[in-house]
C-alpha atoms as a PDB file:
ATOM      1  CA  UNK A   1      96.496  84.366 154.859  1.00  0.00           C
ATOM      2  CA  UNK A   2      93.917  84.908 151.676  1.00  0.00           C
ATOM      3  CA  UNK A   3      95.219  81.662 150.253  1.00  0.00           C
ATOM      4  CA  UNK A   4      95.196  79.713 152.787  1.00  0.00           C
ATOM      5  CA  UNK A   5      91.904  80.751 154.066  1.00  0.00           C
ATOM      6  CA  UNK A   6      90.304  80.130 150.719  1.00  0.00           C
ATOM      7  CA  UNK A   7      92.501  76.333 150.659  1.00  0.00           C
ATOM      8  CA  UNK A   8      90.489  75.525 153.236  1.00  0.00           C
ATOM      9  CA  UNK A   9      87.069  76.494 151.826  1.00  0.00           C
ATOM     10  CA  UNK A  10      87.933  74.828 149.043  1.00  0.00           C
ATOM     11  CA  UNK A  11      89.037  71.217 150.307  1.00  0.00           C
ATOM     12  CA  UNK A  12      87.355  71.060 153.914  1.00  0.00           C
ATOM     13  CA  UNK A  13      85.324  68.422 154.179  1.00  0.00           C
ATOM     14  CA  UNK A  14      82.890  70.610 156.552  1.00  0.00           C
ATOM     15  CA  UNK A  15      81.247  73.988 155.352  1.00  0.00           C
ATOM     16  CA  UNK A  16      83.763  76.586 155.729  1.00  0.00           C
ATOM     17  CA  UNK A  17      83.233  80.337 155.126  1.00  0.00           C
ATOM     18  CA  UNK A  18      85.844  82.533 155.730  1.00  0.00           C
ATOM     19  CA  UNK A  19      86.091  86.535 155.770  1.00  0.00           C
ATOM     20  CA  UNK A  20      88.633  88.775 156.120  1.00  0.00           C
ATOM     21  CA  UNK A  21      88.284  92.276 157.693  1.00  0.00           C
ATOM     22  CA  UNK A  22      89.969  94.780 155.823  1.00  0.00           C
ATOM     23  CA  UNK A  23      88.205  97.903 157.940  1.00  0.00           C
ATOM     24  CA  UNK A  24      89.175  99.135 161.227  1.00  0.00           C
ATOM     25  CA  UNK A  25      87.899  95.801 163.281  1.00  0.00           C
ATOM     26  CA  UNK A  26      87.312  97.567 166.929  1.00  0.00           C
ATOM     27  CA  UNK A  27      85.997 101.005 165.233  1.00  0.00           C
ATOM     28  CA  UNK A  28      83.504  99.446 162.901  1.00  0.00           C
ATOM     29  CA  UNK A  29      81.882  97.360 165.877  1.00  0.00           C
ATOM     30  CA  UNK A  30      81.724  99.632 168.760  1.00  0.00           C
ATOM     31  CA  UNK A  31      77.979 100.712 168.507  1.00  0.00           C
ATOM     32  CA  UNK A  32      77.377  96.659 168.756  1.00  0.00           C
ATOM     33  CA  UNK A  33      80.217  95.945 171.228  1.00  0.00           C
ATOM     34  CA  UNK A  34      78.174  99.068 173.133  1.00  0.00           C
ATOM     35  CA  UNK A  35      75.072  98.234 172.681  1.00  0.00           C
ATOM     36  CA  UNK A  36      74.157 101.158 171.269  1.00  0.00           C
ATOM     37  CA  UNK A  37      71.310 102.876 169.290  1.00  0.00           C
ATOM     38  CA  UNK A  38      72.086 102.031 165.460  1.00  0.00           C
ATOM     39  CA  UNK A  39      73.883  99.425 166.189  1.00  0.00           C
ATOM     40  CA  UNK A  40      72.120  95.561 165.653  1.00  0.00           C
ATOM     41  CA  UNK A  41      70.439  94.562 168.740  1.00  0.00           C
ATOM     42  CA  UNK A  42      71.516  90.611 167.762  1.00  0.00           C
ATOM     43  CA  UNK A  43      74.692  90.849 165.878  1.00  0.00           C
ATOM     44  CA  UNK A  44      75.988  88.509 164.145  1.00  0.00           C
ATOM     45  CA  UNK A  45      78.275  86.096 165.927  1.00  0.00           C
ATOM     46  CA  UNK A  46      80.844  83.320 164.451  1.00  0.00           C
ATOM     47  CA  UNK A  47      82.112  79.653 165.398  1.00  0.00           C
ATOM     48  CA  UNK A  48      85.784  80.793 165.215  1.00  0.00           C
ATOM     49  CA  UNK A  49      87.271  83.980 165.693  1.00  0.00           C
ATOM     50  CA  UNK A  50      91.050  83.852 164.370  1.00  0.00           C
ATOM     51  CA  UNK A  51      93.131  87.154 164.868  1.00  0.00           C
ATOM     52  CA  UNK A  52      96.814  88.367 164.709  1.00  0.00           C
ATOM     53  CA  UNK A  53      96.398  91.629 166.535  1.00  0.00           C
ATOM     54  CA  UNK A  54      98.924  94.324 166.485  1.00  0.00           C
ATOM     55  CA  UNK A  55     101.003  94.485 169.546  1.00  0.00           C
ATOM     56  CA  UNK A  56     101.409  97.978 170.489  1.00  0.00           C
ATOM     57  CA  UNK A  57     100.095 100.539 173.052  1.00  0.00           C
ATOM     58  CA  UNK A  58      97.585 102.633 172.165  1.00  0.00           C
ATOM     59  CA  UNK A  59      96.411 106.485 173.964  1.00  0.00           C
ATOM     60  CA  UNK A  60      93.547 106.677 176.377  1.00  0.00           C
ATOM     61  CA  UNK A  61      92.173 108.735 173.742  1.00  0.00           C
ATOM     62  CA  UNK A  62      92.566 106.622 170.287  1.00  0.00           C
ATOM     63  CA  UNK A  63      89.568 106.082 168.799  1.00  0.00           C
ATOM     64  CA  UNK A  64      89.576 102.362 169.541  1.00  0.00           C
ATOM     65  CA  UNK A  65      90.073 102.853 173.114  1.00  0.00           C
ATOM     66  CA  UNK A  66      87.497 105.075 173.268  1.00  0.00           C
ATOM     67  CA  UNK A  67      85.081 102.458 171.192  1.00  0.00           C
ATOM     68  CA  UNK A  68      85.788  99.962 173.961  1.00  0.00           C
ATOM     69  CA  UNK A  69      85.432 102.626 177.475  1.00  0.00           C
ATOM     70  CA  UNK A  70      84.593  99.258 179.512  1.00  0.00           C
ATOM     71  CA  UNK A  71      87.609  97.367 178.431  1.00  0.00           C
ATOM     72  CA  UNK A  72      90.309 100.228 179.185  1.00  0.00           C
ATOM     73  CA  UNK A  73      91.995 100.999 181.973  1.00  0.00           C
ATOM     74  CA  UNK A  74      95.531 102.803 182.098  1.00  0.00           C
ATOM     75  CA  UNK A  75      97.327 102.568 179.145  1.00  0.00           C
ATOM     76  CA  UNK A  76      95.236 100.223 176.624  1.00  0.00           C
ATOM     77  CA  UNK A  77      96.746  97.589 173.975  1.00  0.00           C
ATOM     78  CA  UNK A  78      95.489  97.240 170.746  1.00  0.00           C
ATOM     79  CA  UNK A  79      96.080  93.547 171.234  1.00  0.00           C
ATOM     80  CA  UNK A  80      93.737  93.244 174.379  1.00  0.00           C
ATOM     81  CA  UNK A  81      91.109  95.042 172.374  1.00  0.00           C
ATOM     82  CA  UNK A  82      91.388  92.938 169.346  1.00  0.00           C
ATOM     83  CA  UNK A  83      91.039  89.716 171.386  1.00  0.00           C
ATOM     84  CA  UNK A  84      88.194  91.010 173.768  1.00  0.00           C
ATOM     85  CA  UNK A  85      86.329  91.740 170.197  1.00  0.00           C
ATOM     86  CA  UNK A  86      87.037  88.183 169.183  1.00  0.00           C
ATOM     87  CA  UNK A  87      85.757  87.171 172.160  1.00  0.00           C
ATOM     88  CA  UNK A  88      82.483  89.362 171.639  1.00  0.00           C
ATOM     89  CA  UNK A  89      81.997  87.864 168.340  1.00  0.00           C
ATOM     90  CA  UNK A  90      81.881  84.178 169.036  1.00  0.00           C
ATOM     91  CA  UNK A  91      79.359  82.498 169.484  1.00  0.00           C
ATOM     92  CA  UNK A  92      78.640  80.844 173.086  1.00  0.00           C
ATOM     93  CA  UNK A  93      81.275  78.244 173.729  1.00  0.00           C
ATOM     94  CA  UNK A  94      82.786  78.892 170.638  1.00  0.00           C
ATOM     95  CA  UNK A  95      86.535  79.413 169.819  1.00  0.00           C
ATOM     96  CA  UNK A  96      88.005  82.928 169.742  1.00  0.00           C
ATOM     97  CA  UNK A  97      92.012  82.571 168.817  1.00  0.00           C
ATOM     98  CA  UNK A  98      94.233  85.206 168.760  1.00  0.00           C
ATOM     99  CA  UNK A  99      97.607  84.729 167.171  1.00  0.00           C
ATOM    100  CA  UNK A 100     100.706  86.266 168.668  1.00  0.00           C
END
């Protein structure tokens, strides 16, 4: 995925910038996702959110279902959290993709 990310920054013929979350992506974003105190009151947002979330069930009581308390109900997936993040990162009528 590196390589082909950095391909296309490389030979696009728009501006591409690409980054690659290595941390926890729903755990280091809750107090934004929240809206909570310490957290950026205008985070930053991106044209294209591209994911391959895990596909797994998760406990009521993992720490990324309990980062997301509006998004869970009965037994969460990691892979509905990871694309209602994408979704909260994009910018308005932007792309969010998740990859399955």
């Amino acid at each position: 995925m590196k390589d082909n990310l950095r391909y296309c920054e490389k030979y696009s013929t728009k501006a591409v910038e690409c980054q690659i979350r290595t941390e926890n992506y729903i755990t280091s974003q809750y107090l934004n996702f929240n809206s909570l105190l310490g957290g950026e009151p205008d985070p930053f947002k991106y044209d294209y959110v591209i994911g391959n979330p895990p596909y797994m069930k998760i406990l009521k009581d993992a720490p990324e279902a309990t980062a997301m308390p509006e998004i869970c109900y009965g037994a969460p997936n990691m892979y509905f959290l990871f694309a209602s993040m994408g979704l909260f990162k994009s910018c308005p009528g932007k792309i969010a993709m998740c990859i399955w």
